[in-house]
C-alpha atoms as a PDB file:
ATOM      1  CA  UNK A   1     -33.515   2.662  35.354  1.00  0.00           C
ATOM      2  CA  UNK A   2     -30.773   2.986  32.520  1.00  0.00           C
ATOM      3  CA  UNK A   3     -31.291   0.100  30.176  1.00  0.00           C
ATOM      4  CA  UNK A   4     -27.969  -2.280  29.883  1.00  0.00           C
ATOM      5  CA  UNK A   5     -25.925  -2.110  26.711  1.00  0.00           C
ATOM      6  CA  UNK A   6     -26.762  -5.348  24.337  1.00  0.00           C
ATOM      7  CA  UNK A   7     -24.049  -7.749  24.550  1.00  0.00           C
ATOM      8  CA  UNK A   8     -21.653  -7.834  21.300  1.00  0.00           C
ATOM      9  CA  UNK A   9     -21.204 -11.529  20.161  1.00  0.00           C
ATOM     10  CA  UNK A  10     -17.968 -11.599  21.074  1.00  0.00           C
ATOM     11  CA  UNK A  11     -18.673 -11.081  24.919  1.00  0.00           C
ATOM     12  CA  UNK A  12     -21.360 -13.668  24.259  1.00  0.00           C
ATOM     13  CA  UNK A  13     -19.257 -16.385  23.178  1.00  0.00           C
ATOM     14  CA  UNK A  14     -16.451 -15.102  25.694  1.00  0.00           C
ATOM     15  CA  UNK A  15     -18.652 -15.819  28.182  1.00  0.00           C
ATOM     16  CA  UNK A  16     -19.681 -19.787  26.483  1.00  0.00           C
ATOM     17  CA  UNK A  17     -16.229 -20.250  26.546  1.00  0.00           C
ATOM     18  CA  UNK A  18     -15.676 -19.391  29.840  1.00  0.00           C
ATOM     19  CA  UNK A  19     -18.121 -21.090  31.392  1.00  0.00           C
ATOM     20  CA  UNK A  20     -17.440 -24.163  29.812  1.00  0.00           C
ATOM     21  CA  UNK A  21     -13.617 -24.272  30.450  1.00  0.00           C
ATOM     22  CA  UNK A  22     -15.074 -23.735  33.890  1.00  0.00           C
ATOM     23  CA  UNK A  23     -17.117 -26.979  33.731  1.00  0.00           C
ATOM     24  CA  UNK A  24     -14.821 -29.211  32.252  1.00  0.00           C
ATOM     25  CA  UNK A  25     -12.029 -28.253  35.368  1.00  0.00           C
ATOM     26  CA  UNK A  26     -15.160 -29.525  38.139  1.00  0.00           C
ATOM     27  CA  UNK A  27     -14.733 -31.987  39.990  1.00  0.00           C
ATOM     28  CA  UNK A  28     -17.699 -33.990  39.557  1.00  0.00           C
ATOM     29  CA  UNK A  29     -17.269 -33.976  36.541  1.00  0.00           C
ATOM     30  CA  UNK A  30     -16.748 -37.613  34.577  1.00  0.00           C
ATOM     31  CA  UNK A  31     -14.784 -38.240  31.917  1.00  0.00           C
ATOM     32  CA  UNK A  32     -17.174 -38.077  29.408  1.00  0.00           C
ATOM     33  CA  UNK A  33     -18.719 -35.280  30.441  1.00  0.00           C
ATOM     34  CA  UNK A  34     -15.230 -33.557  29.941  1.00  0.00           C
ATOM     35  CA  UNK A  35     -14.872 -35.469  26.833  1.00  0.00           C
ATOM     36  CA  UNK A  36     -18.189 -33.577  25.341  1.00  0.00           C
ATOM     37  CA  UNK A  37     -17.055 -30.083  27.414  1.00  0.00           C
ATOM     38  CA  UNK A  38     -13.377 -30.632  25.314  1.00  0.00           C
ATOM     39  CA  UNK A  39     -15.259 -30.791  22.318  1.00  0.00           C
ATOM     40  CA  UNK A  40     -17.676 -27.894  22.320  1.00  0.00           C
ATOM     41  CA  UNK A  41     -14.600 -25.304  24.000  1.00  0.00           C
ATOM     42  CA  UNK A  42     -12.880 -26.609  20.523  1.00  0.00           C
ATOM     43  CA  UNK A  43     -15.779 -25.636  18.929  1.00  0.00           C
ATOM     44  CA  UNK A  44     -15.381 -22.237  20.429  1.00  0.00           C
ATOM     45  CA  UNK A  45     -12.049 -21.951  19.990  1.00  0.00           C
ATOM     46  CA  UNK A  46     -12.342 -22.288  15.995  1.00  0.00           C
ATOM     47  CA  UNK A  47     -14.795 -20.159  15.615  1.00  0.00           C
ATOM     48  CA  UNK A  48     -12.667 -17.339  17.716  1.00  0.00           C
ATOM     49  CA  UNK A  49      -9.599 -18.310  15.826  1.00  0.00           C
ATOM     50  CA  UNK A  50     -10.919 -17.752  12.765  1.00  0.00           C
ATOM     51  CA  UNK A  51     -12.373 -14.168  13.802  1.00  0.00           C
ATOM     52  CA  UNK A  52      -9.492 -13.074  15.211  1.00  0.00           C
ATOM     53  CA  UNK A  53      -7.241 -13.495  12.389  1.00  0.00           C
ATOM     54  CA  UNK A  54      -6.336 -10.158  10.753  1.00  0.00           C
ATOM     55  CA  UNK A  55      -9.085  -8.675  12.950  1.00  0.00           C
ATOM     56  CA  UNK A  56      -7.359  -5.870  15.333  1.00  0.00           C
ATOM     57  CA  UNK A  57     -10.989  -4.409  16.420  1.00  0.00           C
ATOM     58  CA  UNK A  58     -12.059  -8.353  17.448  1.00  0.00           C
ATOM     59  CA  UNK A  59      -8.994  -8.672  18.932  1.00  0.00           C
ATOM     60  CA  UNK A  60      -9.304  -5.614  21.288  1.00  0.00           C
ATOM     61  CA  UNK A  61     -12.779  -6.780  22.096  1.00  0.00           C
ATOM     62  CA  UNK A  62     -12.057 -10.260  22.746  1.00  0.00           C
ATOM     63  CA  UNK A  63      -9.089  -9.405  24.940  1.00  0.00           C
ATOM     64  CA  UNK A  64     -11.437  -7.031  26.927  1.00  0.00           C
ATOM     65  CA  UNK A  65     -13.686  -9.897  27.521  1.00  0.00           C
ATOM     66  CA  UNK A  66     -11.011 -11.593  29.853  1.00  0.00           C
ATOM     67  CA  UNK A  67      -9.218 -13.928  27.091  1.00  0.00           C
ATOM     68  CA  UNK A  68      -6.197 -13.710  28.809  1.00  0.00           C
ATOM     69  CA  UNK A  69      -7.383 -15.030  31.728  1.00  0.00           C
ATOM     70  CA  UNK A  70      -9.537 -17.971  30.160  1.00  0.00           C
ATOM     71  CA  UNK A  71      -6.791 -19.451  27.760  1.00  0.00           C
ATOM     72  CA  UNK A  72      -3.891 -18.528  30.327  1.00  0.00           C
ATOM     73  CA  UNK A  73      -5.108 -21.258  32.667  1.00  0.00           C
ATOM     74  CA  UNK A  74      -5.677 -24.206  30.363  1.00  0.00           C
ATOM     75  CA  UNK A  75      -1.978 -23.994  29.059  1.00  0.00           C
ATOM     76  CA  UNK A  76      -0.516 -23.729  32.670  1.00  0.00           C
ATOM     77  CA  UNK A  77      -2.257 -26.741  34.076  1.00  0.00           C
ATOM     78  CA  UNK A  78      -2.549 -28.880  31.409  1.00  0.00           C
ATOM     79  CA  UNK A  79      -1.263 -32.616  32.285  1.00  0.00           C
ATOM     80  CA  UNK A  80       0.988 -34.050  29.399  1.00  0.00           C
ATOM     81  CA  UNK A  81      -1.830 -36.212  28.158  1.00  0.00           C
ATOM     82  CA  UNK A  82      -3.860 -33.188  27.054  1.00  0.00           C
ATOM     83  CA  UNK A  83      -3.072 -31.888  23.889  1.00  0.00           C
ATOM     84  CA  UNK A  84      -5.911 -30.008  22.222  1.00  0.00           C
ATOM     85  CA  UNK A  85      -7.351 -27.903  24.638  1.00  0.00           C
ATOM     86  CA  UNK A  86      -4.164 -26.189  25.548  1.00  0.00           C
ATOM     87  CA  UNK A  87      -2.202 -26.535  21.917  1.00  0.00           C
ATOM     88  CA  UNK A  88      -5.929 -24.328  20.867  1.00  0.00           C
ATOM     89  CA  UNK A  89      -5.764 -22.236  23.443  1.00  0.00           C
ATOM     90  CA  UNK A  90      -1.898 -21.324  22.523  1.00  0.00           C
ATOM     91  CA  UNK A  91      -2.350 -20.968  19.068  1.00  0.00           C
ATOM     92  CA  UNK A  92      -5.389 -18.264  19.880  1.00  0.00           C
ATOM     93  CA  UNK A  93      -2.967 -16.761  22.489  1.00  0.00           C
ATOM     94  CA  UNK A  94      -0.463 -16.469  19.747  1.00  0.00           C
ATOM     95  CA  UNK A  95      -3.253 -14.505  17.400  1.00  0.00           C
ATOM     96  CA  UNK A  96      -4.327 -11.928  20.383  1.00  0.00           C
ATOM     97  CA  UNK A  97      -0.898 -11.317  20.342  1.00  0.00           C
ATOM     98  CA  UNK A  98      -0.143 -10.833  16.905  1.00  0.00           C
ATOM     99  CA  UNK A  99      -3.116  -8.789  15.652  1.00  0.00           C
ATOM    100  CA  UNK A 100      -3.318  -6.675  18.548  1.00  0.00           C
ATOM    101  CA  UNK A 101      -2.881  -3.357  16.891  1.00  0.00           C
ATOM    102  CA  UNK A 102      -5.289  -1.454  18.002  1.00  0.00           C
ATOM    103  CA  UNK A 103      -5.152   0.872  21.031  1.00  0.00           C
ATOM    104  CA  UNK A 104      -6.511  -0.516  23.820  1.00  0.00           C
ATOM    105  CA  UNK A 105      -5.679  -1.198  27.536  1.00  0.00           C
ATOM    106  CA  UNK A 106      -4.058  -4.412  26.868  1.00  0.00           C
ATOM    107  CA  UNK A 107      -1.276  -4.060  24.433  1.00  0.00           C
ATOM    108  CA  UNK A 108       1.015  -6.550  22.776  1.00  0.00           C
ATOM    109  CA  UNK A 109       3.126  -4.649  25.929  1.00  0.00           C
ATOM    110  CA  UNK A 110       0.936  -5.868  28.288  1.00  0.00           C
ATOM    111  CA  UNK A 111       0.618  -9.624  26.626  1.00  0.00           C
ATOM    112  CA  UNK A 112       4.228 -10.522  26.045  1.00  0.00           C
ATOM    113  CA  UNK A 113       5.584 -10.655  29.781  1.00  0.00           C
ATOM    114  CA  UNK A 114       2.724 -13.219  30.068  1.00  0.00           C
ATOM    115  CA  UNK A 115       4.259 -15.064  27.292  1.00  0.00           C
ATOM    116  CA  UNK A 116       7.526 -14.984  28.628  1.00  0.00           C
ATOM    117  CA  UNK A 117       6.256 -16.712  31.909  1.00  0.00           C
ATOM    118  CA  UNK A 118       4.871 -19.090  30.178  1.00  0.00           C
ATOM    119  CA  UNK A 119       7.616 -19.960  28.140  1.00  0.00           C
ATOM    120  CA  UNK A 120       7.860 -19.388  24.337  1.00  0.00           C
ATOM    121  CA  UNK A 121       9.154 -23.051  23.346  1.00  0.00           C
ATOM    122  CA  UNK A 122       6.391 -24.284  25.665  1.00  0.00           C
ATOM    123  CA  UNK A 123       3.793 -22.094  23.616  1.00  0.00           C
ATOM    124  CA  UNK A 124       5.457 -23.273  20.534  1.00  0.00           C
ATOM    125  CA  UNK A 125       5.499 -26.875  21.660  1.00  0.00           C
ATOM    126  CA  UNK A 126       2.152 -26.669  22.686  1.00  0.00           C
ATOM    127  CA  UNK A 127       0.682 -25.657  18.916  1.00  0.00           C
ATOM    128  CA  UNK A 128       3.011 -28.519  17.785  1.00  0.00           C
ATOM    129  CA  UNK A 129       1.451 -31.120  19.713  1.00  0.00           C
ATOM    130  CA  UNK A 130      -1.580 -29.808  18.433  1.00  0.00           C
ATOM    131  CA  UNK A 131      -1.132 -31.161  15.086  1.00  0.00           C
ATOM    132  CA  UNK A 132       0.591 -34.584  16.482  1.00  0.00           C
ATOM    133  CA  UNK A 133      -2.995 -35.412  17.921  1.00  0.00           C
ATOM    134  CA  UNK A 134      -5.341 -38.224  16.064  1.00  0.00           C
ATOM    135  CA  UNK A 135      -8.484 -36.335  16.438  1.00  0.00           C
ATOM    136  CA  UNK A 136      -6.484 -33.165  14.356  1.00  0.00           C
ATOM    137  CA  UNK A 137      -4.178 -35.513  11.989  1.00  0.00           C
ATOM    138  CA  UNK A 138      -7.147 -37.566  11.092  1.00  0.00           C
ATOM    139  CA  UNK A 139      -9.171 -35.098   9.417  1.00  0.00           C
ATOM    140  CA  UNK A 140      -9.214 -34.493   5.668  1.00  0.00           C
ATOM    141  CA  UNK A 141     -11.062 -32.985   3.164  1.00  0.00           C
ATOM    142  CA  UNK A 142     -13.849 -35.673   3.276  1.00  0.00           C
ATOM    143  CA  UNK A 143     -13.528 -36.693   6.728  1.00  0.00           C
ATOM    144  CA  UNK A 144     -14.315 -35.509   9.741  1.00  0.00           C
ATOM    145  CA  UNK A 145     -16.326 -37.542  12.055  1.00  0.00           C
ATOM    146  CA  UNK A 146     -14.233 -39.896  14.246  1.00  0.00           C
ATOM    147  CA  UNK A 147     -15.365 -43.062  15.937  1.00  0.00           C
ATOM    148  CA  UNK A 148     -16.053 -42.578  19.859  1.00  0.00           C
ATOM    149  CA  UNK A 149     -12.869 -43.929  21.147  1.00  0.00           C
ATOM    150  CA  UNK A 150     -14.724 -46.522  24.028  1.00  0.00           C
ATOM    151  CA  UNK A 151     -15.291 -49.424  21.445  1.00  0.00           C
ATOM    152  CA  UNK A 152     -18.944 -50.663  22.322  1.00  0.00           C
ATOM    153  CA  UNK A 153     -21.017 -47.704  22.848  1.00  0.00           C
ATOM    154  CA  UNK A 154     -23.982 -47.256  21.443  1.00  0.00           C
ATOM    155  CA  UNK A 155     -26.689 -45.000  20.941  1.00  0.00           C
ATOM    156  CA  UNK A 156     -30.325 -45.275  21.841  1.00  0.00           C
ATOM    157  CA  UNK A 157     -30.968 -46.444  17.977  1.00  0.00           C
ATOM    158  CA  UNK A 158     -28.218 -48.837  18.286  1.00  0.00           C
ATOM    159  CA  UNK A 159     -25.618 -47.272  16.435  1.00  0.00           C
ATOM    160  CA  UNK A 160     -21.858 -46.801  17.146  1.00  0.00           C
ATOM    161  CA  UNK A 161     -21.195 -43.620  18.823  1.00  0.00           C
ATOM    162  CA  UNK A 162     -19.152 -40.986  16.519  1.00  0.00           C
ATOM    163  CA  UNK A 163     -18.074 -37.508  17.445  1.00  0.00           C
ATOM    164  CA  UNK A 164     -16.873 -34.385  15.559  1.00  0.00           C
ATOM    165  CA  UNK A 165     -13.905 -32.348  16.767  1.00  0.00           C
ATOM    166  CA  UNK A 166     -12.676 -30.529  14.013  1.00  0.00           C
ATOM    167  CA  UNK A 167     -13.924 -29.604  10.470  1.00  0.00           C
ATOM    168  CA  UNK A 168     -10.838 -29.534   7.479  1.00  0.00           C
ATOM    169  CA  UNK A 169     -11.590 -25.696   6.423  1.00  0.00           C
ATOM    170  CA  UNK A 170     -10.589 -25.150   9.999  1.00  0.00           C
ATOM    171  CA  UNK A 171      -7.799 -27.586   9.934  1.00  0.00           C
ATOM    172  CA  UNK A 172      -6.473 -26.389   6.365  1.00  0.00           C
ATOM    173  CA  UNK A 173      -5.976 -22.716   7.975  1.00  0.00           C
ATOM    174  CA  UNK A 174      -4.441 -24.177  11.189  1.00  0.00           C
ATOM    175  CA  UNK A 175      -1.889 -25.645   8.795  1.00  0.00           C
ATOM    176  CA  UNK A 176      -1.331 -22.712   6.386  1.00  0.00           C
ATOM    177  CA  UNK A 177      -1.186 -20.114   9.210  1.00  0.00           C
ATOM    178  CA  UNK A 178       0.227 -21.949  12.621  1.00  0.00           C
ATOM    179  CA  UNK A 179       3.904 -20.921  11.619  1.00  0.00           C
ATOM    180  CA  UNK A 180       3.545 -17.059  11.531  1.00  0.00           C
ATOM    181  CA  UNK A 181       2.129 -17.656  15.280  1.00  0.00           C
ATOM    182  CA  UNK A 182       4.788 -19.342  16.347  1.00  0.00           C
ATOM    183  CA  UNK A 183       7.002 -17.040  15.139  1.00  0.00           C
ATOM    184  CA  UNK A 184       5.265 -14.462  16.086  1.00  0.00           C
ATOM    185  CA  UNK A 185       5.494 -14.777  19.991  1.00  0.00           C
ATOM    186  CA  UNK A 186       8.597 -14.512  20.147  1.00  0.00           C
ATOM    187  CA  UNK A 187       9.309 -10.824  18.607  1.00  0.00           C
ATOM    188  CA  UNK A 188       9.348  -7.988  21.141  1.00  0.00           C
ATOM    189  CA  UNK A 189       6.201  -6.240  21.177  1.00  0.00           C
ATOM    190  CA  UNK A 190       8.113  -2.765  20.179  1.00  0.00           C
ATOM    191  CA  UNK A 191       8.756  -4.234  17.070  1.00  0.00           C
ATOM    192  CA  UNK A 192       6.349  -4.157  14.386  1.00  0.00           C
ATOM    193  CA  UNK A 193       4.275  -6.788  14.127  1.00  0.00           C
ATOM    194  CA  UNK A 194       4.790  -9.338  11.443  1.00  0.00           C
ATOM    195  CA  UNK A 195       3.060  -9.201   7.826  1.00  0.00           C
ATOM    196  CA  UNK A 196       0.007 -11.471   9.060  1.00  0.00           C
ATOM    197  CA  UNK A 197      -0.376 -14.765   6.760  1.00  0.00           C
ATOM    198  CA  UNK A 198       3.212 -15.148   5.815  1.00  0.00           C
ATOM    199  CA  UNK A 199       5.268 -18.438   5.822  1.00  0.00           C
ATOM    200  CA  UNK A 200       8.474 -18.619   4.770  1.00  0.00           C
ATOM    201  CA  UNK A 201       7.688 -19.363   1.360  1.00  0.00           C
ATOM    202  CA  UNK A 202       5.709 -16.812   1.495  1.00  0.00           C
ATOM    203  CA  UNK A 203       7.866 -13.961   3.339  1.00  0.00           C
ATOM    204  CA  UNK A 204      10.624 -14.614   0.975  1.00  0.00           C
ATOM    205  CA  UNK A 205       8.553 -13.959  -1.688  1.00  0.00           C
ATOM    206  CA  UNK A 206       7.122 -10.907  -0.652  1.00  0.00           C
ATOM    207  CA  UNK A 207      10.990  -9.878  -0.198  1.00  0.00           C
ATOM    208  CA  UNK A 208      11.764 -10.631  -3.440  1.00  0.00           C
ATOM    209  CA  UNK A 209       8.994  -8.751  -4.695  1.00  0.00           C
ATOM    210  CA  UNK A 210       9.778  -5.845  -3.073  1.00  0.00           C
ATOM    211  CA  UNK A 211      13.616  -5.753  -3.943  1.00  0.00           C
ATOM    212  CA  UNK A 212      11.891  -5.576  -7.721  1.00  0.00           C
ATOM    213  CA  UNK A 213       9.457  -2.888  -7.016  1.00  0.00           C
ATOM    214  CA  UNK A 214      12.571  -1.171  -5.434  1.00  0.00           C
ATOM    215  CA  UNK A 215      14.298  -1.428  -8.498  1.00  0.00           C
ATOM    216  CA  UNK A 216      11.925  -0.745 -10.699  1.00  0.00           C
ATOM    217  CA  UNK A 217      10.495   2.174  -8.628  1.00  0.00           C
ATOM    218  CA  UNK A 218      14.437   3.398  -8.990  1.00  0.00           C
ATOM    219  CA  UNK A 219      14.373   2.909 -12.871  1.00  0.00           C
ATOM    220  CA  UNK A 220      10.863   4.988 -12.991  1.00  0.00           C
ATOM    221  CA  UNK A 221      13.013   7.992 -11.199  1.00  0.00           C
ATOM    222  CA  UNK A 222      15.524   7.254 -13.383  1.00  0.00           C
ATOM    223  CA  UNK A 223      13.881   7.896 -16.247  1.00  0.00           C
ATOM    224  CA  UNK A 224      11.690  10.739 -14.666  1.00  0.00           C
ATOM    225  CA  UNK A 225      14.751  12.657 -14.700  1.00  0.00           C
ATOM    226  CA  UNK A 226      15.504  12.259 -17.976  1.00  0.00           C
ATOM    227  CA  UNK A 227      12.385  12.918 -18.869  1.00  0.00           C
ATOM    228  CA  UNK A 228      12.817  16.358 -16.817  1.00  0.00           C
ATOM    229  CA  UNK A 229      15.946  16.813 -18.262  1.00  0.00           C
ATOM    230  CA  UNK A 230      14.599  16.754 -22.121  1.00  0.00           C
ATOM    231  CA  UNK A 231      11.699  18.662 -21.105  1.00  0.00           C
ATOM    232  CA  UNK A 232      13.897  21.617 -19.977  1.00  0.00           C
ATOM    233  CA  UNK A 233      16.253  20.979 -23.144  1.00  0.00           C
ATOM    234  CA  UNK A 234      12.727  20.799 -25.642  1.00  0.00           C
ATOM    235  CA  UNK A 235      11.943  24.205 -23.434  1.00  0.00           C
ATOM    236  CA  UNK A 236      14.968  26.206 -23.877  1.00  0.00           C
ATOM    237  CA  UNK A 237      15.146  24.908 -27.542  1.00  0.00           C
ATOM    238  CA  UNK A 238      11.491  26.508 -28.033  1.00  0.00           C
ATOM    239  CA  UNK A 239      12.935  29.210 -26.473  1.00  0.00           C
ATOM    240  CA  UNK A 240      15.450  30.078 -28.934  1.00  0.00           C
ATOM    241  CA  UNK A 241      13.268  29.431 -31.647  1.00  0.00           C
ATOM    242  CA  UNK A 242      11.184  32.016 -30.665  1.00  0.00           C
ATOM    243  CA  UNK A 243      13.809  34.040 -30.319  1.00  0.00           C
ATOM    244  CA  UNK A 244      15.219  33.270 -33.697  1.00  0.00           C
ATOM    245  CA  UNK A 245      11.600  34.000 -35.147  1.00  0.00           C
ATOM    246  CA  UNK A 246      11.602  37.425 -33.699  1.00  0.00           C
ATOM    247  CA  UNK A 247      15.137  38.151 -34.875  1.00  0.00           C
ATOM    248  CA  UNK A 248      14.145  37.265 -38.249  1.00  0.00           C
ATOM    249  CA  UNK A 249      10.449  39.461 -37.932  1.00  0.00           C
ATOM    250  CA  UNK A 250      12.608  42.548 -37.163  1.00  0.00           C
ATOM    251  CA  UNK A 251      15.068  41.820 -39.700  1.00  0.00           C
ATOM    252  CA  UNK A 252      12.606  41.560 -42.413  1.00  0.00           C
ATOM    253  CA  UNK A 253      10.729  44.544 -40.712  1.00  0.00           C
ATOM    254  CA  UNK A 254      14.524  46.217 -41.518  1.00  0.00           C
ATOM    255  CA  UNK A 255      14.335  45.090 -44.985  1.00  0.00           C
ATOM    256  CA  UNK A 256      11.046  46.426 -45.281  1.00  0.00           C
ATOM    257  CA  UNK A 257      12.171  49.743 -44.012  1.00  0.00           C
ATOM    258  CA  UNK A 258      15.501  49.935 -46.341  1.00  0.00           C
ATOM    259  CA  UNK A 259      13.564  49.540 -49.348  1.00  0.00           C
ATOM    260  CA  UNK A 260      10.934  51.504 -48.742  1.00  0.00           C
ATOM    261  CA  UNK A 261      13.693  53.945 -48.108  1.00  0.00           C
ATOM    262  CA  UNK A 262      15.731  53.057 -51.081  1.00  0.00           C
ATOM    263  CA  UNK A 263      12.619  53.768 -53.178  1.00  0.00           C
ATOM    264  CA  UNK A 264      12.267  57.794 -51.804  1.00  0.00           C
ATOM    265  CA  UNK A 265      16.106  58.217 -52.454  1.00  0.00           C
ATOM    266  CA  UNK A 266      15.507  56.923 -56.085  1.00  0.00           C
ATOM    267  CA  UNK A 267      12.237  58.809 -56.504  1.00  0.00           C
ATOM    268  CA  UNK A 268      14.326  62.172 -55.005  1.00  0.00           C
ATOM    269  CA  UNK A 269      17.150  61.591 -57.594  1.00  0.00           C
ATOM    270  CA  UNK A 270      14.795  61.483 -60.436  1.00  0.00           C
ATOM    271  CA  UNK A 271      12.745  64.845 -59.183  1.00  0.00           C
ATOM    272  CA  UNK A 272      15.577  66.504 -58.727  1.00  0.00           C
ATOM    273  CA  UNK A 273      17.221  65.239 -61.862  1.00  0.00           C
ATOM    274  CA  UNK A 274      14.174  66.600 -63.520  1.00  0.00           C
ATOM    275  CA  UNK A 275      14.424  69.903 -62.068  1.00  0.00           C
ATOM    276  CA  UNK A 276      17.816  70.494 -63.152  1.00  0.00           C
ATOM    277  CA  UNK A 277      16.712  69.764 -66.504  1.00  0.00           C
ATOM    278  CA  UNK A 278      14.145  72.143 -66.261  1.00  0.00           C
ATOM    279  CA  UNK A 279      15.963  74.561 -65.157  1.00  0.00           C
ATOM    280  CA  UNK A 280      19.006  74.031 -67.733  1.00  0.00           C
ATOM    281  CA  UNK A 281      16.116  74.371 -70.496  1.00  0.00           C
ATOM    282  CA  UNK A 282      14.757  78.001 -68.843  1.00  0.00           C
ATOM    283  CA  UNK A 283      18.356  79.262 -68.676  1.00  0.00           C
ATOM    284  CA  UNK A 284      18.432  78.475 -72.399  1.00  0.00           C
ATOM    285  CA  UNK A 285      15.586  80.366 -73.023  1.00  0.00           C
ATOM    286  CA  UNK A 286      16.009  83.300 -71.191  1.00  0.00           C
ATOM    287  CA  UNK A 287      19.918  83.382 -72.968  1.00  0.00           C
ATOM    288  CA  UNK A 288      17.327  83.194 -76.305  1.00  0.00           C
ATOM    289  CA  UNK A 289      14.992  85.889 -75.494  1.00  0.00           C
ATOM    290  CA  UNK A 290      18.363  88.088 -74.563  1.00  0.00           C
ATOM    291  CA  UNK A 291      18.212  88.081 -71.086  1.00  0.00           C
ATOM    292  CA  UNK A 292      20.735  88.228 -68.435  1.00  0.00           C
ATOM    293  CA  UNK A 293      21.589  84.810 -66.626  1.00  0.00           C
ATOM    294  CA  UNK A 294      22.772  85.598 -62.927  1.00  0.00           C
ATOM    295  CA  UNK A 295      26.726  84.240 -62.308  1.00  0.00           C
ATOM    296  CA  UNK A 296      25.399  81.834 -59.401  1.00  0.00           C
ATOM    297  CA  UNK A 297      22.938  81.201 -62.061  1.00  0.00           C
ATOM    298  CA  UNK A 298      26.307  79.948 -64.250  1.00  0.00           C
ATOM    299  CA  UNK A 299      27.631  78.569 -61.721  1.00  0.00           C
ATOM    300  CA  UNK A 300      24.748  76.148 -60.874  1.00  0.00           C
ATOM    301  CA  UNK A 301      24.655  75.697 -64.867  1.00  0.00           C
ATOM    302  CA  UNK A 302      28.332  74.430 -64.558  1.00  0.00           C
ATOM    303  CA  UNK A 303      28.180  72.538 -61.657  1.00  0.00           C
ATOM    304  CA  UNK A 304      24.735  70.784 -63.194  1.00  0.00           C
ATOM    305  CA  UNK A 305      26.674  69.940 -66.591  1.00  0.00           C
ATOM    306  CA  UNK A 306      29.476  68.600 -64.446  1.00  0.00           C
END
């Protein structure tokens, strides 16, 4: 046969929980008895809240596990005189519904009509009364175990009977984080869900902070631009000096050619101005010796002398 999956902890303790909100409805049940079952589903109930906060994938788990069902049932039938049980079980109702991000058969969708049948002021009230309560408003920092109620109880040692239902690490993020829930069960589940952890303090400072980034992401394209713009200016200016540079390679290329020109026309004057001498001298000498000088021969004779 196919070996069974291991349980995950969070079915585990889903099913702790489940079993002992079943115990504390019995009816054989005395009040003490329900008195220690209150305690230890508060126990639970911490521990889930806790996990569950900005925890999508617990979420989806813990939903899976039959949450819903469990923490519907305390908050429906609670008489007036309980407090804890269903102002806990609210405020963990509030966190399934305000992580639950993840895909999943049950979907903030799914979640909110419950909410709405429950009421949204009652949910809201019942987180509220949660605080109002002497075993929650009691605790501080250094204290945390309460005197058993029933004066004269004793244990076996002869000691008066104390009990613990809350620690103040628990308390202190009750206190810092209870508003987003509340608010949070009453948006739409279309809408996005809240930024998780945010009071009002802290939501308008996270607007303010963003209306600067804003800005200052709209100065930074600002001055990206103008950074684009002088880089095309510093590009086109390089441009033109390179242009200008070769303009000024072929004109001293020109140069180069014009004198070097210039120099054969000068060295062509003075041959032929030495020819013409030359040939003025073997005229003469040819007149000397008696011989005949040609009339283009004159002729070049008089056009050299003029």
């Amino acid at each position: 046969p196919e070996e069974e999956e291991p349980q995950t902890l969070v079915q585990i303790i889903s099913e702790h929980l489940a079993l002992a909100l079943l115990s504390r409805r019995r009816a054989d049940t005395s009040e003490r008895e329900v008195r220690e079952w209150d305690r230890l589903i508060v126990g639970y109930l911490c521990l889930v809240a806790q996990w569950l906060w900005e925890d999508p994938l617990t979420v989806r788990a813990f939903l899976e596990a039959g949450a819903l069902g469990m923490l519907v049932e305390p908050i429906n039938q609670a008489p007036e005189e309980d407090t804890v049980i269903p102002g806990m079980c609210a405020f963990v109702l509030g966190l399934c519904y305000e992580f639950n991000t993840e895909p999943g058969e049950i979907t903030r969708t799914t979640i909110y009509p419950i909410l709405t049948r429950l009421g949204i002021d009652v949910l809201a009230g019942r987180i509220t009364r949660l605080r109002d309560d002497d075993r929650f408003r009691a605790i501080g920092p250094d204290t945390f175990v309460l005197p058993y109620p029933q004066q004269g109880i004793s244990n076996s040692e002869g000691e008066k009977e104390a009990e613990v239902w809350f620690d103040w690490a628990f308390v202190d993020f009750w206190k810092s984080n209870y508003y987003t829930v509340q608010k949070g069960i009453a948006v739409d589940p279309t809408a996005p869900p809240p930024s998780a952890g945010q009071n009002a303090e802290t939501a308008t400072l996270v607007a303010s902070l963003r209306a600067v980034i804003q800005s200052q992401a709209a100065e930074v394209e600002a001055l990206q631009l103008q950074l684009r713009e002088l880089s095309t200016a510093s590009q086109e200016t390089e441009a033109l000096r390179s242009q200008l540079a070769a303009v000024q390679g072929e004109l001293g290329s020109s140069k180069q050619k014009t004198q070097v020109v210039e120099k054969e026309q000068e060295d062509l004057l003075v041959l032929l101005d030495e020819l013409n001498s030359k040939r003025r001298k073997d005229k003469e000498r040819m007149r000397a010796a008696g011989l005949d000088v040609s009339e283009d021969e004159e002729e070049d004779e008089d056009e050299d002398e003029e």
